[in-house]
N, C-alpha and C. Protein backbone atom coordinates (compact mmCIF):
# COMPACT_ATOMS: atom_id res chain seq x y z
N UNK A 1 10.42 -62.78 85.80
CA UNK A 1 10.97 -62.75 84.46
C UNK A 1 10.22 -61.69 83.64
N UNK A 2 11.09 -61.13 82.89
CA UNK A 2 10.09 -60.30 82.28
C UNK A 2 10.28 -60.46 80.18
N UNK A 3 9.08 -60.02 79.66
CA UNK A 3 9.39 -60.12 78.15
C UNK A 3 9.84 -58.87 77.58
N UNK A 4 11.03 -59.29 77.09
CA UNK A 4 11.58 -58.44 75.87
C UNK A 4 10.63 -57.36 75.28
N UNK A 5 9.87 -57.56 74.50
CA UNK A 5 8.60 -57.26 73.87
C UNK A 5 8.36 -55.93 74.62
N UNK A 6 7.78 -56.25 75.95
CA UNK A 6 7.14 -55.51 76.77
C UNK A 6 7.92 -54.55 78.08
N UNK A 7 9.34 -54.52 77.41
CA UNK A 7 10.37 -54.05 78.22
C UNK A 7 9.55 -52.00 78.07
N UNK A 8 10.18 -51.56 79.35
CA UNK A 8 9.69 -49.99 78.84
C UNK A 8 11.02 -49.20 79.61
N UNK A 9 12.05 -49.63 79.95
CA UNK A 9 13.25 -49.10 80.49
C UNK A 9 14.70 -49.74 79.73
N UNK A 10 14.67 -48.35 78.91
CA UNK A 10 16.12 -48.60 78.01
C UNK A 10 17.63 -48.71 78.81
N UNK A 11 17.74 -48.53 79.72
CA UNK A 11 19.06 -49.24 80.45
C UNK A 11 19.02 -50.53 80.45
N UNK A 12 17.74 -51.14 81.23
CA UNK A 12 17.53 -52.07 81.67
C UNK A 12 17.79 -53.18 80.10
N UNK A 13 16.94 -52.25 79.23
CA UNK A 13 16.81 -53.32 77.75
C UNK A 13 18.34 -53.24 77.03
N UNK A 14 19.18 -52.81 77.42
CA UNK A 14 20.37 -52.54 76.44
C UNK A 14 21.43 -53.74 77.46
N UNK A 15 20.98 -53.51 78.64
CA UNK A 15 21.59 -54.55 79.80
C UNK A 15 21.13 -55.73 79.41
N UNK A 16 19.86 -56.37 79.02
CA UNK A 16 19.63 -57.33 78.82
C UNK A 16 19.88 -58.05 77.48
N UNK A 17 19.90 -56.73 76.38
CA UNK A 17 20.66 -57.23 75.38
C UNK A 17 21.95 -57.96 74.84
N UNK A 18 22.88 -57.12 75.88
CA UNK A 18 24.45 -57.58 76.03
C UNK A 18 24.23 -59.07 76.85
N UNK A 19 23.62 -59.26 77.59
CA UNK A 19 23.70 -60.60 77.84
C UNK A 19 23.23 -61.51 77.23
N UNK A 20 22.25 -61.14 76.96
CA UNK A 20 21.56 -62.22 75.41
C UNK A 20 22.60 -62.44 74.74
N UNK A 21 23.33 -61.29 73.99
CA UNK A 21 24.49 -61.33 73.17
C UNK A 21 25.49 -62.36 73.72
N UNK A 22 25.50 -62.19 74.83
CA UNK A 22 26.82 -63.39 75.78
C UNK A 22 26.46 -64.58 75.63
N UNK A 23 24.79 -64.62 75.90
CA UNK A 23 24.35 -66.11 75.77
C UNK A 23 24.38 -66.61 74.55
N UNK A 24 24.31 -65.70 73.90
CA UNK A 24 23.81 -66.41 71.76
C UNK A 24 25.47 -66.65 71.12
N UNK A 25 26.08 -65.84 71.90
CA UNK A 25 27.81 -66.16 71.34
C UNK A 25 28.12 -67.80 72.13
N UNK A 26 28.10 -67.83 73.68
CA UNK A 26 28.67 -68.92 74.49
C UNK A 26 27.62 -70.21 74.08
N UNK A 27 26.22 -70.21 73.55
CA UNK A 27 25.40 -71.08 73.70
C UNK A 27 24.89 -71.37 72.12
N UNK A 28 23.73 -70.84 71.69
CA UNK A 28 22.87 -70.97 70.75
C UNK A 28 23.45 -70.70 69.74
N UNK A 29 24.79 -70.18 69.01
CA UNK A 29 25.09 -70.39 67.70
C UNK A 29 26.26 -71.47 67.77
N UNK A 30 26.55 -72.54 68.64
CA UNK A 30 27.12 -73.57 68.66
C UNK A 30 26.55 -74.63 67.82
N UNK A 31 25.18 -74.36 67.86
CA UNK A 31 24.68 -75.82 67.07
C UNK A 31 24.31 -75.17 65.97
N UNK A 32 24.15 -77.02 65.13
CA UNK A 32 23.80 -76.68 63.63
C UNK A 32 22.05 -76.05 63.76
N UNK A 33 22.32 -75.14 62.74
CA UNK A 33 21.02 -74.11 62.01
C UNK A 33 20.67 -72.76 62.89
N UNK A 34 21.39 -72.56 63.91
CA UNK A 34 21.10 -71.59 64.46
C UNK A 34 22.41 -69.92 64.42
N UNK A 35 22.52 -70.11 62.97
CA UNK A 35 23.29 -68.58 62.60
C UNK A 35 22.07 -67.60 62.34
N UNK A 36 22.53 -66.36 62.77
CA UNK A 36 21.54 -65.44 63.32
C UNK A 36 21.97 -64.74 62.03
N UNK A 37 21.14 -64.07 61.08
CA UNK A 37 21.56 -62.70 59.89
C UNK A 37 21.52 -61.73 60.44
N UNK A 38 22.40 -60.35 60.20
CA UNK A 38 23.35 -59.33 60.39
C UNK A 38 22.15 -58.43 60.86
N UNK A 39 20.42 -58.93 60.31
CA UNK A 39 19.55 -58.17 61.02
C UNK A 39 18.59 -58.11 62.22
N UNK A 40 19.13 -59.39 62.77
CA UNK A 40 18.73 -59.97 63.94
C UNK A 40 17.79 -59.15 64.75
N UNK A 41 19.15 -58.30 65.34
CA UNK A 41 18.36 -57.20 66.12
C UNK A 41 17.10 -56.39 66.06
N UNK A 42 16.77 -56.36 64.35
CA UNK A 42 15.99 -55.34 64.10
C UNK A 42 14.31 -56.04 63.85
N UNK A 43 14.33 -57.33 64.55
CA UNK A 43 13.20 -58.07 64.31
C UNK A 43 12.84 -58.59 65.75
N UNK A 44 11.54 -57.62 66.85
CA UNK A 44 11.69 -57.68 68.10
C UNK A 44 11.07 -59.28 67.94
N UNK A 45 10.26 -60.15 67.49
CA UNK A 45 9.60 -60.99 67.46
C UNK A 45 11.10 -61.99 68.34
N UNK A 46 11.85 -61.89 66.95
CA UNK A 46 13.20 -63.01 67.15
C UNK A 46 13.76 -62.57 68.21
N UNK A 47 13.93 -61.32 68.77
CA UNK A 47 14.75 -60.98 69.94
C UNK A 47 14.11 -61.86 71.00
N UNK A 48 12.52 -61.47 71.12
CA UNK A 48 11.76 -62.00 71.98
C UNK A 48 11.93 -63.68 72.01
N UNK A 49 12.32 -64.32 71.01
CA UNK A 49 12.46 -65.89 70.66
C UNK A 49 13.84 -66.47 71.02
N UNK A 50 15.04 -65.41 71.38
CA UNK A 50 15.84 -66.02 71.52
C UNK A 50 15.84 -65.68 73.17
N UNK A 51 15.37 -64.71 73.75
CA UNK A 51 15.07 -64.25 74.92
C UNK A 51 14.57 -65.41 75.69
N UNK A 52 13.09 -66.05 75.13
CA UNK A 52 12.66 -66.64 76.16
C UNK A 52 13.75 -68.34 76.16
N UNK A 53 13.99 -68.74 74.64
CA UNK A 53 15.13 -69.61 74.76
C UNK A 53 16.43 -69.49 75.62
N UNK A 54 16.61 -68.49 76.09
CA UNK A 54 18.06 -68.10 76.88
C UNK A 54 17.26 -68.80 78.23
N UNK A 55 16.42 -68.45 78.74
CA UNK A 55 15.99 -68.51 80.08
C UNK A 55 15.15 -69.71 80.42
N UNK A 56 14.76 -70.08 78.87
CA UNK A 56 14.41 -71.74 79.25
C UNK A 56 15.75 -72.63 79.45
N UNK A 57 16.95 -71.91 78.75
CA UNK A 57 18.06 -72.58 79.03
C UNK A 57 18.60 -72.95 80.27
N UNK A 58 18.52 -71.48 80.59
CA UNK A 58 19.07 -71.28 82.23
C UNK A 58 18.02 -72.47 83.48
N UNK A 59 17.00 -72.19 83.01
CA UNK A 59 16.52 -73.27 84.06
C UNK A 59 16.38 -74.30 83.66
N UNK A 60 16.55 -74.93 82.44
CA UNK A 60 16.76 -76.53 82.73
C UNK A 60 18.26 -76.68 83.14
N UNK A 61 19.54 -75.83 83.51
CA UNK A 61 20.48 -76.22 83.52
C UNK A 61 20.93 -75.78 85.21
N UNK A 62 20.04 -74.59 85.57
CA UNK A 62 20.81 -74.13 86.48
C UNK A 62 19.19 -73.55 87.59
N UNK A 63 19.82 -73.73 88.96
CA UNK A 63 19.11 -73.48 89.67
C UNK A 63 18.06 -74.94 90.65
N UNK A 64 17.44 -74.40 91.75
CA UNK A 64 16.80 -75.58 92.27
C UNK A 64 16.04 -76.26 91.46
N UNK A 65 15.34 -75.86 90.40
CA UNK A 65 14.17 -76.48 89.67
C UNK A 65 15.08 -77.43 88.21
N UNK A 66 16.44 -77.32 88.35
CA UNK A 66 17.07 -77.70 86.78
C UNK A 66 17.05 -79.53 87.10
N UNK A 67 16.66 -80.01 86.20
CA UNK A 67 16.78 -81.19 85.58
C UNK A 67 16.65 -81.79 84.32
N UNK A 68 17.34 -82.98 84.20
CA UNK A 68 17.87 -83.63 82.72
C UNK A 68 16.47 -83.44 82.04
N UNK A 69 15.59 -83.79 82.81
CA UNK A 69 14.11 -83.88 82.10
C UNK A 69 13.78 -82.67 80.88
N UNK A 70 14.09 -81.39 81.83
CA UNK A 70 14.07 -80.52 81.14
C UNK A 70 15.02 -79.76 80.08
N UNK A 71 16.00 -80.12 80.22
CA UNK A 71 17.17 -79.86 79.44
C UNK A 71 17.06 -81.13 78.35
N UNK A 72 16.51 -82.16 78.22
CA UNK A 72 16.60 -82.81 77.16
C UNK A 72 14.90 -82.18 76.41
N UNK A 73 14.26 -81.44 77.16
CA UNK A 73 13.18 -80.84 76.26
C UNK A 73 13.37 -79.55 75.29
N UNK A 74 14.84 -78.98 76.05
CA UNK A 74 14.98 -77.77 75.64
C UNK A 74 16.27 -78.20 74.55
N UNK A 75 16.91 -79.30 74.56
CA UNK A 75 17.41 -80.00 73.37
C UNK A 75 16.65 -80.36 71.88
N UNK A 76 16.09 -81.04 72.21
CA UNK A 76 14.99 -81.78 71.59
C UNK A 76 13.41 -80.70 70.97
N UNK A 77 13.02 -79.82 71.87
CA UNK A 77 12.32 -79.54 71.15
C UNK A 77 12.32 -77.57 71.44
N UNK A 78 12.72 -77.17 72.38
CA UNK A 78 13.07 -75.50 72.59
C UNK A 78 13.62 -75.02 71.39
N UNK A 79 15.23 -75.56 71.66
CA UNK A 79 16.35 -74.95 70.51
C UNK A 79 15.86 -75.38 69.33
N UNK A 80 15.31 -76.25 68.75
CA UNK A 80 15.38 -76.27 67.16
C UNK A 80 13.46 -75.83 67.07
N UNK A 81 12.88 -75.88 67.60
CA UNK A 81 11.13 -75.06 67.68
C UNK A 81 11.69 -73.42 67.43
N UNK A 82 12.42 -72.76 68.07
CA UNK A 82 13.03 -71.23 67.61
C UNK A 82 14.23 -71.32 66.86
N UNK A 83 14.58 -71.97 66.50
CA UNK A 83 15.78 -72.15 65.23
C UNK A 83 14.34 -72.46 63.86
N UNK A 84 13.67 -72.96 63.99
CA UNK A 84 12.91 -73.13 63.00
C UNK A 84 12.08 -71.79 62.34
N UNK A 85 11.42 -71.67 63.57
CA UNK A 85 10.88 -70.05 63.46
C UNK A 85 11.46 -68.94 63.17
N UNK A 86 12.62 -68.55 63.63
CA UNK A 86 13.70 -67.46 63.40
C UNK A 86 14.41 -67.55 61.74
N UNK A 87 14.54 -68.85 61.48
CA UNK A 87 14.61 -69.27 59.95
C UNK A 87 13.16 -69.08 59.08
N UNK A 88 12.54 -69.53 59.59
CA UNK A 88 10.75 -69.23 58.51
C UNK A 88 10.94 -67.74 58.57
N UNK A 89 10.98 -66.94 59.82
CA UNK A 89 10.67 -65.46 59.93
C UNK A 89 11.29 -64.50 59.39
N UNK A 90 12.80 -64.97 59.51
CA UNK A 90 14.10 -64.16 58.65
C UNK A 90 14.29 -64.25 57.06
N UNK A 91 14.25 -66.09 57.30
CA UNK A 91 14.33 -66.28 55.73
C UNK A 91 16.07 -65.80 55.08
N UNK A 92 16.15 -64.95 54.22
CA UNK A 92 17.10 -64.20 53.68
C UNK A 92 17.79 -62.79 54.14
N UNK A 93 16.72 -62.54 54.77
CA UNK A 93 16.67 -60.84 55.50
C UNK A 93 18.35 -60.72 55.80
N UNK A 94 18.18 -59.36 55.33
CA UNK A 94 19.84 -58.81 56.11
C UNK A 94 20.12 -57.55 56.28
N UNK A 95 20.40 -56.72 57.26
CA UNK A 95 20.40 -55.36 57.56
C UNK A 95 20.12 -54.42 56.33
N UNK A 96 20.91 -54.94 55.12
CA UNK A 96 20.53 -53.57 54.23
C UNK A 96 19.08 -53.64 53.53
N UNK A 97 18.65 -54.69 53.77
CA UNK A 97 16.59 -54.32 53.75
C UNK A 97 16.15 -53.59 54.70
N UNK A 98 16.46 -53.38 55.82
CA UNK A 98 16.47 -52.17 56.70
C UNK A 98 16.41 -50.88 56.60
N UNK A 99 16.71 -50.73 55.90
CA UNK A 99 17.60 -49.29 55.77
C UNK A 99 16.17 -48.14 54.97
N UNK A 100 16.17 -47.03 55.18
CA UNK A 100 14.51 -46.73 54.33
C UNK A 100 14.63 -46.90 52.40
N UNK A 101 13.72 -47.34 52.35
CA UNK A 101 13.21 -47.75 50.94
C UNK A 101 13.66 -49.23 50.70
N UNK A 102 14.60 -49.93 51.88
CA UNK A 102 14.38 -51.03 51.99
C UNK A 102 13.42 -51.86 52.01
N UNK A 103 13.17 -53.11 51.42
CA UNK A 103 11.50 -53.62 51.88
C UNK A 103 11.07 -54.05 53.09
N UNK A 104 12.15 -54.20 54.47
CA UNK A 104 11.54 -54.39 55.58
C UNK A 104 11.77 -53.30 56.51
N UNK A 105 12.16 -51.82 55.93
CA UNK A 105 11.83 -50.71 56.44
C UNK A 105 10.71 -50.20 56.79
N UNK A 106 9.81 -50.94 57.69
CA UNK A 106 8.17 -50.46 58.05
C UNK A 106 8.12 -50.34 59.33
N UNK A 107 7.77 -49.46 59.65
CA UNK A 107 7.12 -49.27 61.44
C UNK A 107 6.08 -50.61 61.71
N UNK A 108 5.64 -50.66 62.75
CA UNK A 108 4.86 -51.78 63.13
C UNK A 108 3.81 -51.15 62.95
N UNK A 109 2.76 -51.95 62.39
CA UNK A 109 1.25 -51.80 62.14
C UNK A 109 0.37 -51.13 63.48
N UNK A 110 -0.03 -50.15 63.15
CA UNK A 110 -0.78 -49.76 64.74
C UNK A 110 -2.05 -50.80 64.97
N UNK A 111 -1.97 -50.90 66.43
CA UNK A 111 -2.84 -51.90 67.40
C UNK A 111 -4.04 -51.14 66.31
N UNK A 112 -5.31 -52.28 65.78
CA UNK A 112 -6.64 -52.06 65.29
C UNK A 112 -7.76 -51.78 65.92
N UNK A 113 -8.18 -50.77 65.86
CA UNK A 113 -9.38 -50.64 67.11
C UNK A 113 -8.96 -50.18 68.53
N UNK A 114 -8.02 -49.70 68.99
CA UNK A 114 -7.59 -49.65 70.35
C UNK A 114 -9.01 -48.27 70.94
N UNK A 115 -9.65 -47.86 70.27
CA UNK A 115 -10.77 -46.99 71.16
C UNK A 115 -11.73 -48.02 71.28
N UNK A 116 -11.99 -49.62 71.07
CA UNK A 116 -12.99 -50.44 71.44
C UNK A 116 -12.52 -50.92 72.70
N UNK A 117 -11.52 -50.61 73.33
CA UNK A 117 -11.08 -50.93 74.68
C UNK A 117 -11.87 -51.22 75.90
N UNK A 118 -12.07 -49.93 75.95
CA UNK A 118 -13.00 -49.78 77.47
C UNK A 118 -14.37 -50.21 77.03
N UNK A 119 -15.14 -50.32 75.92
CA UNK A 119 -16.42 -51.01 76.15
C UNK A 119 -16.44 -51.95 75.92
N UNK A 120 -15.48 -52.93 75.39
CA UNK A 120 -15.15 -54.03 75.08
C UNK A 120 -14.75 -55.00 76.48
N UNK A 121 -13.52 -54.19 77.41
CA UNK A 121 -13.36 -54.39 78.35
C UNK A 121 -14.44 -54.44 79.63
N UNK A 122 -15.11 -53.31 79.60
CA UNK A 122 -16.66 -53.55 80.65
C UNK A 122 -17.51 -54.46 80.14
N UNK A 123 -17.80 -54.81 78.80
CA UNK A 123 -18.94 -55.86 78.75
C UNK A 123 -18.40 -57.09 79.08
N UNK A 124 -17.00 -57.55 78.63
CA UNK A 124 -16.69 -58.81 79.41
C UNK A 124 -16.83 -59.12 80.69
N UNK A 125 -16.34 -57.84 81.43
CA UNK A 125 -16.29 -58.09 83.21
C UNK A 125 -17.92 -57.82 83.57
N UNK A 126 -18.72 -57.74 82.63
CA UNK A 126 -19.61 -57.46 83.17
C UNK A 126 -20.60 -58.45 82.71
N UNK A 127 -20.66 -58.86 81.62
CA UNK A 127 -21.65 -59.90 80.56
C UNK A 127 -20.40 -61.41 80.61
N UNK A 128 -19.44 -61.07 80.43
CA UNK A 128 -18.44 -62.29 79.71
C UNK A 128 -19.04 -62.72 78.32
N UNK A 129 -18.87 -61.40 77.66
CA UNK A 129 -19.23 -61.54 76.13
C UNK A 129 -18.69 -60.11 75.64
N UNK A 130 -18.66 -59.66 74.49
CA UNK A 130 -18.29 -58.44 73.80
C UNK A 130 -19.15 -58.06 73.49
N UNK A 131 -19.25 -56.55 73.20
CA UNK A 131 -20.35 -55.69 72.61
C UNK A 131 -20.74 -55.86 71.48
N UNK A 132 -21.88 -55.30 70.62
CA UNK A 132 -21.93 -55.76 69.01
C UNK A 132 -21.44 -54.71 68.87
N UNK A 133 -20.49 -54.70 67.14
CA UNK A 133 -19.61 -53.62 67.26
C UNK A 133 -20.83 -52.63 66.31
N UNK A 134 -20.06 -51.06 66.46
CA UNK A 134 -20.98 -50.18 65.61
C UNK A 134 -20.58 -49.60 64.89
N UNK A 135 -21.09 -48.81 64.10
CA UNK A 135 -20.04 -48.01 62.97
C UNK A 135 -18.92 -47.09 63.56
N UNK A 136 -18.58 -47.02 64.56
CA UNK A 136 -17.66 -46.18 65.25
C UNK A 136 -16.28 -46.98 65.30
């Protein structure tokens, strides 16, 4: 399985989109609280939230491992745990806040520190602790 999020092949992600799309039309906007706003798409968090909900779907319903057990978890607490979140996260949002000078027209915050990597990374595998950090 792989995450949305961390997809790095745009065929592959535009393929997986349209089926999401199949699943969120045939499945997840059937029940109450789960209408998606017009900016859905443009919030990878929620993509990623309805993503892994599609595929918790699929296996409590389908395949050797599917049972009621699990399909009454993904009733009960999957679908409305990301109906909840996707509502806190969206809120009101709707494509034309998008748009530039919109207020949710922002690039994503760059990763903080990403040059503490590699010494950060060797003192764990090496101490199993982090470095003290320095003015750098």
């Amino acid at each position: 399985m792989r995450s949305w999020l961390a997809g790095d092949d745009p065929t592959q992600a535009s393929a997986d989109l349209v089926g999401l799309i199949d699943w969120i039309d045939a499945v997840y906007v059937r029940y109450p609280g789960a209408a998606l706003p017009s900016c859905w798409l443009w919030h990878p968090a929620v993509v990623e939230e309805l993503w892994w909900l599609r595929h918790t779907h699929h296996g409590a319903y389908h395949g050797p491992g599917a049972c009621w057990r699990d399909v009454a978890d993904w009733h009960d607490r999957h679908r409305p745990g990301v109906s909840r979140r996707i509502t806190a996260a969206l809120g009101d949002c709707e494509l034309s806040r998008h748009v530039p000078g919109g207020d949710r027209h922002q690039p994503a915050a760059p990763v903080p520190l990403t040059a503490a990597a590699a010494p950060v990374a060797e003192r764990w595998t090496t101490h199993r602790g982090t470095p003290t950090p320095t003015q750098q």
